[in-house]
N, C-alpha and C. Protein backbone atom coordinates (compact mmCIF):
# COMPACT_ATOMS: atom_id res chain seq x y z
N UNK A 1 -54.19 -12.77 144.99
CA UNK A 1 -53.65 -11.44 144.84
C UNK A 1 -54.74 -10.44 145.22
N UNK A 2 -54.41 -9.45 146.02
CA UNK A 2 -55.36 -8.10 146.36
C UNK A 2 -54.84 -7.29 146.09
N UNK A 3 -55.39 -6.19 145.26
CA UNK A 3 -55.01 -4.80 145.05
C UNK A 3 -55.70 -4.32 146.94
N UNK A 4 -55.33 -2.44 146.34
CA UNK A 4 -56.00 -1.66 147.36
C UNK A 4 -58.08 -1.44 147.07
N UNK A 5 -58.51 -2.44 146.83
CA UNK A 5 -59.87 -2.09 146.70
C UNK A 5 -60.26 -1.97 148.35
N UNK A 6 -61.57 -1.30 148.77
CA UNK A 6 -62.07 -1.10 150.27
C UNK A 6 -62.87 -2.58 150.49
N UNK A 7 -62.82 -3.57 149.42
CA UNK A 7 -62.99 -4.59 149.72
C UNK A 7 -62.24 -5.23 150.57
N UNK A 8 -61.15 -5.29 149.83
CA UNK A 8 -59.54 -6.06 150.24
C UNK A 8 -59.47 -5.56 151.58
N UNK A 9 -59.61 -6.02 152.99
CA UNK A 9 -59.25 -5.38 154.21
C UNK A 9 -58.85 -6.45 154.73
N UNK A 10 -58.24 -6.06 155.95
CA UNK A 10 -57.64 -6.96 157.26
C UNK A 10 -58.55 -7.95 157.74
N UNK A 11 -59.99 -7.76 157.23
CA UNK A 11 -60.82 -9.02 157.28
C UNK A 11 -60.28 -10.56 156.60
N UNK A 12 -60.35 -10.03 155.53
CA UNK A 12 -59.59 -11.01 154.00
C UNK A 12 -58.37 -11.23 154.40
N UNK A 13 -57.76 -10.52 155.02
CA UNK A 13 -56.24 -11.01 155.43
C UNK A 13 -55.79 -12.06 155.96
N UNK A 14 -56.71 -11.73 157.25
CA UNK A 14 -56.86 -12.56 158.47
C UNK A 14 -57.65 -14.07 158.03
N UNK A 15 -58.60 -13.77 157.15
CA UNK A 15 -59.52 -15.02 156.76
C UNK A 15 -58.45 -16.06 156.17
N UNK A 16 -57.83 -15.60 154.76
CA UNK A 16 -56.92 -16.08 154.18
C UNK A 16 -55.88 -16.56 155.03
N UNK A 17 -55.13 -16.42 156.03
CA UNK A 17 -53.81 -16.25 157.00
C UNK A 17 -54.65 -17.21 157.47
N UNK A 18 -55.93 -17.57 158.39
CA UNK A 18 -56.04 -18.32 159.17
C UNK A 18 -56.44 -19.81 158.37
N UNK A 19 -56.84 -19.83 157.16
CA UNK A 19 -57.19 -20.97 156.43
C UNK A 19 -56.47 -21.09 155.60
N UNK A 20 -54.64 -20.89 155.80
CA UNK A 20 -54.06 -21.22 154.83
C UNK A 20 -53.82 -21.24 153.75
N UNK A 21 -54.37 -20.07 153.26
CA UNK A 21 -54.38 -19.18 151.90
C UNK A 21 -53.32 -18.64 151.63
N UNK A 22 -51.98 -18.49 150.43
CA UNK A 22 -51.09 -17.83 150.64
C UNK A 22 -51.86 -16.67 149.59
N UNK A 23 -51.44 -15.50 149.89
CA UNK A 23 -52.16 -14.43 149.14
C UNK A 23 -51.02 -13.38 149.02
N UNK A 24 -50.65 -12.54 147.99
CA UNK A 24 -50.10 -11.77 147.46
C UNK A 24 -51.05 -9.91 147.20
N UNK A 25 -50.43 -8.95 148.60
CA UNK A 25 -50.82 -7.67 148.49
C UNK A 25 -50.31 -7.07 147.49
N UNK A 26 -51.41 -6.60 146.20
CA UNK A 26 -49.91 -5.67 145.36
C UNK A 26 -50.33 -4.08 145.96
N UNK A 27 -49.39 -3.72 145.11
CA UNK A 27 -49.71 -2.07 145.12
C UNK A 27 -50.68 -1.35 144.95
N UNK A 28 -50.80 -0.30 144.97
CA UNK A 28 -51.94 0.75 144.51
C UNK A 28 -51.60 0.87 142.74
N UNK A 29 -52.61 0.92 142.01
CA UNK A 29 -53.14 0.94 140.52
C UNK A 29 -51.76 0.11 139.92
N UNK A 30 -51.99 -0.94 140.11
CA UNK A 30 -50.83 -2.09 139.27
C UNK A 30 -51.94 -2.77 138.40
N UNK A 31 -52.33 -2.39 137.45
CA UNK A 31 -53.24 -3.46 136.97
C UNK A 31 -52.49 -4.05 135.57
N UNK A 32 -51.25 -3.97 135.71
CA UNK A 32 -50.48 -4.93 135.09
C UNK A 32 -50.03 -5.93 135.51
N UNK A 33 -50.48 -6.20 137.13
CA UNK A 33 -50.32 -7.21 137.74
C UNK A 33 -51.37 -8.62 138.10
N UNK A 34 -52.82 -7.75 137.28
CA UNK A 34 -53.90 -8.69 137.73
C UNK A 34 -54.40 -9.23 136.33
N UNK A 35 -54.56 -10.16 135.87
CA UNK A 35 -55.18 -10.97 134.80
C UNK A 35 -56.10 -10.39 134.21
N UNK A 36 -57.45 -9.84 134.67
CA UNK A 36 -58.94 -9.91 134.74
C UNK A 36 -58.79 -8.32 133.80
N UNK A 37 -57.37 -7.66 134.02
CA UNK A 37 -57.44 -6.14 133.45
C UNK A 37 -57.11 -6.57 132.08
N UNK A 38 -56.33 -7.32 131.80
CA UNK A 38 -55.91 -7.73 130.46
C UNK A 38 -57.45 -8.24 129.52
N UNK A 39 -58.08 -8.35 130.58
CA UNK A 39 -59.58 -9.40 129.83
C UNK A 39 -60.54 -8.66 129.56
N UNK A 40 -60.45 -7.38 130.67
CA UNK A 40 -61.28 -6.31 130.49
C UNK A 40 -60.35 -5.36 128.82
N UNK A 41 -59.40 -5.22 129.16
CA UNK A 41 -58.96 -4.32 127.87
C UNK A 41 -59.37 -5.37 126.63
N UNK A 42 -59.44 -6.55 126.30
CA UNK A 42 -59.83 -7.37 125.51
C UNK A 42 -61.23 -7.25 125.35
N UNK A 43 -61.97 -7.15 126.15
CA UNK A 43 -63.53 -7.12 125.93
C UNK A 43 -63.66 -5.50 125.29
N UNK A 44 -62.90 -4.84 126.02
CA UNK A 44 -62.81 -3.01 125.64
C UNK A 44 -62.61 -3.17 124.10
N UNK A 45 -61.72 -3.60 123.65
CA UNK A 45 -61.66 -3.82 122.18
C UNK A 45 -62.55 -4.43 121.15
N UNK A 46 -63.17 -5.36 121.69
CA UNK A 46 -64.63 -6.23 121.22
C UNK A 46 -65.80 -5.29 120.80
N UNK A 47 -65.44 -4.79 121.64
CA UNK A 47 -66.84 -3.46 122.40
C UNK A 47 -66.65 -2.53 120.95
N UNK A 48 -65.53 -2.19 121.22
CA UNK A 48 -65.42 -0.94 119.89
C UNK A 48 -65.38 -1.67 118.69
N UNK A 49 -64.95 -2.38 118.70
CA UNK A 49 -65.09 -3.34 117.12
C UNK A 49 -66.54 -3.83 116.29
N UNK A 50 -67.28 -4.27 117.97
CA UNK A 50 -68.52 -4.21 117.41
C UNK A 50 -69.21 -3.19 116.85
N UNK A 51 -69.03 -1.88 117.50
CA UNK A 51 -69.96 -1.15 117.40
C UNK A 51 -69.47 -0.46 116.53
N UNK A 52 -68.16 -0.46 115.69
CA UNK A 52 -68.07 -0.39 114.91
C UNK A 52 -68.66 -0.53 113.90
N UNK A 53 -68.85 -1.71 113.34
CA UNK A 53 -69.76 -2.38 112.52
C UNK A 53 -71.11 -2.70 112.57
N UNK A 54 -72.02 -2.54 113.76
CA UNK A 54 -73.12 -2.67 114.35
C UNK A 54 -73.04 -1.89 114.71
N UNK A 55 -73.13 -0.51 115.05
CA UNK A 55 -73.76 0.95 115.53
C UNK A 55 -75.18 0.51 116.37
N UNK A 56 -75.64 0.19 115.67
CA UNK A 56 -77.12 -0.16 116.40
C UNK A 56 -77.64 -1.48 117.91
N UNK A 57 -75.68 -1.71 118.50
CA UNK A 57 -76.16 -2.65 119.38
C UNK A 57 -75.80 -0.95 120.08
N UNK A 58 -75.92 -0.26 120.28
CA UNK A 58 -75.51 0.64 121.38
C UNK A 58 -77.06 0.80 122.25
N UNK A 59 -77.99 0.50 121.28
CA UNK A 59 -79.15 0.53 122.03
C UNK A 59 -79.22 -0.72 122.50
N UNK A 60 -78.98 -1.36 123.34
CA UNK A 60 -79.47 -2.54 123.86
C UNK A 60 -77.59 -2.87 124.04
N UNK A 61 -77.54 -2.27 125.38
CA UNK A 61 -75.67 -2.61 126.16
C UNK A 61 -75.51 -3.87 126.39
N UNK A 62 -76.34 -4.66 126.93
CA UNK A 62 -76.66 -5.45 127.22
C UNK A 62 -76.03 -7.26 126.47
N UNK A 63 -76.92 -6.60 125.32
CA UNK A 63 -76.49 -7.64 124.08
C UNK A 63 -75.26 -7.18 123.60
N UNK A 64 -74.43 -5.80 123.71
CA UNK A 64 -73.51 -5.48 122.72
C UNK A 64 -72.39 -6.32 123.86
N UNK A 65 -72.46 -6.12 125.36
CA UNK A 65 -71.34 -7.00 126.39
C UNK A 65 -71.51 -8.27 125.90
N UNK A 66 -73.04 -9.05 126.10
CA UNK A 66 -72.57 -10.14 125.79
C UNK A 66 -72.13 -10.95 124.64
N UNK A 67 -72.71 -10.05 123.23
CA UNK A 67 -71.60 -10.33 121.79
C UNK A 67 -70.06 -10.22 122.16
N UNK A 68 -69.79 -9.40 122.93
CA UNK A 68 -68.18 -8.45 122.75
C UNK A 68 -67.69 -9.81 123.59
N UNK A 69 -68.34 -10.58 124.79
CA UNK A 69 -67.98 -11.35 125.83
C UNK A 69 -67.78 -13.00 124.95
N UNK A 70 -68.65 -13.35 123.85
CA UNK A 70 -68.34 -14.11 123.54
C UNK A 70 -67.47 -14.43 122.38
N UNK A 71 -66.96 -13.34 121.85
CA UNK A 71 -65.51 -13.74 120.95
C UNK A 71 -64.14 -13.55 122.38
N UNK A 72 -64.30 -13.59 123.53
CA UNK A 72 -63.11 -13.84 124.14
C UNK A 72 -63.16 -15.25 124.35
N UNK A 73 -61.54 -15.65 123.83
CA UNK A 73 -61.22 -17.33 123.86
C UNK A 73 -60.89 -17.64 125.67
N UNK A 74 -60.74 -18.93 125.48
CA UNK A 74 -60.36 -19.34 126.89
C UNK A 74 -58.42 -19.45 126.54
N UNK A 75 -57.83 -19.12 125.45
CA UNK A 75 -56.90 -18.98 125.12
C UNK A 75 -56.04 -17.37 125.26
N UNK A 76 -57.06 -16.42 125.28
CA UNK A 76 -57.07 -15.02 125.81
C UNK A 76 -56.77 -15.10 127.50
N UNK A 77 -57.77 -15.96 128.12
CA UNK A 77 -57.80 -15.79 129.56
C UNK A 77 -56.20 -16.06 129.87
N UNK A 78 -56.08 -17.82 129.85
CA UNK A 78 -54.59 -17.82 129.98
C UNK A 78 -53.65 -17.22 129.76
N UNK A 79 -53.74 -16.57 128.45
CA UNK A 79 -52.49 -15.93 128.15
C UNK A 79 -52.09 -14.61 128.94
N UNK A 80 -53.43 -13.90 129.58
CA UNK A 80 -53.24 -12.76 130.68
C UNK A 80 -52.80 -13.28 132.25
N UNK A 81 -53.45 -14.53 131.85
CA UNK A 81 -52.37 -15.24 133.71
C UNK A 81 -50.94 -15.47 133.20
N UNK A 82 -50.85 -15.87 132.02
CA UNK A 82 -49.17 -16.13 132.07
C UNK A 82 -48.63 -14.77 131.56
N UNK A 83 -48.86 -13.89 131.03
CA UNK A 83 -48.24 -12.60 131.05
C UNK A 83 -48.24 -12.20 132.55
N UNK A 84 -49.02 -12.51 132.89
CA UNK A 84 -48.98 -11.48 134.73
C UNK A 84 -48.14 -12.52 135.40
N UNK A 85 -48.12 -14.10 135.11
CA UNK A 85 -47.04 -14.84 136.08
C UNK A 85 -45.74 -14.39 135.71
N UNK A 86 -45.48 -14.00 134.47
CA UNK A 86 -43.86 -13.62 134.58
C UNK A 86 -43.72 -11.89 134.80
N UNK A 87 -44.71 -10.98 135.20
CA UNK A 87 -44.76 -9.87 135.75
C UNK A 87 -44.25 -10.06 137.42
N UNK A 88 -45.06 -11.03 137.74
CA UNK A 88 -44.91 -11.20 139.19
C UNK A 88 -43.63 -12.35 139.90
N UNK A 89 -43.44 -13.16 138.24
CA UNK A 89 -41.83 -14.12 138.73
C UNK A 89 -40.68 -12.96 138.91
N UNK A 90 -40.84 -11.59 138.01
CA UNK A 90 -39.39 -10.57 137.74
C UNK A 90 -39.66 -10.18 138.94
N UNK A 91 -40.42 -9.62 139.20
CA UNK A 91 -40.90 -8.95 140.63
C UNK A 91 -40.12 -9.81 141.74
N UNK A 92 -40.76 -11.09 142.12
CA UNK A 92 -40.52 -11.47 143.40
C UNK A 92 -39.42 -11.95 143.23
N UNK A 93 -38.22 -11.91 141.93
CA UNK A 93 -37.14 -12.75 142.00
C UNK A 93 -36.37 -11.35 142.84
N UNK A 94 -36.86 -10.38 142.57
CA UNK A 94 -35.75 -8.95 142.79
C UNK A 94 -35.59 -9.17 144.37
């Protein structure tokens, strides 16, 4: 899947297309369509929770990402690919 990033170009297109990649263009700002946003709003929540209670990782960002990074499960990850697979099954059934 590619959003509109200035990454995503007719380079990647073509790369993918010629090595048999099937790849899916979405729209401009769908990030209810990509997994990784669901993981980021999950870490976003970590973040404030910590510092909630720890005020004092704000000095050192560093350690407060990678505390906030390790209460996300590998049960979190999946569950944002299968919320976005049946975003994108309603979609492509239409």
């Amino acid at each position: 899947m590619f959003d509109n990033a200035p990454i995503h170009n007719i380079m990647g297109d073509t790369f993918l297309g010629n090595n048999g990649v099937p790849f899916l263009r979405l729209p401009a700002d769908s990030p209810d369509q990509q997994p990784i946003e669901g993981v980021f709003n999950d870490l976003k929540v970590n973040i404030r929770n910590l510092v909630y209670v720890r005020p004092d990782l704000l000095d050192d960002s560093h350690l407060l990402q990678a505390r906030a990074a390790s209460f996300i499960t590998r049960r979190q990850v999946i569950g944002q690919f299968d919320r976005v697979e049946k975003v994108l099954s309603s979609i492509l059934v239409e």
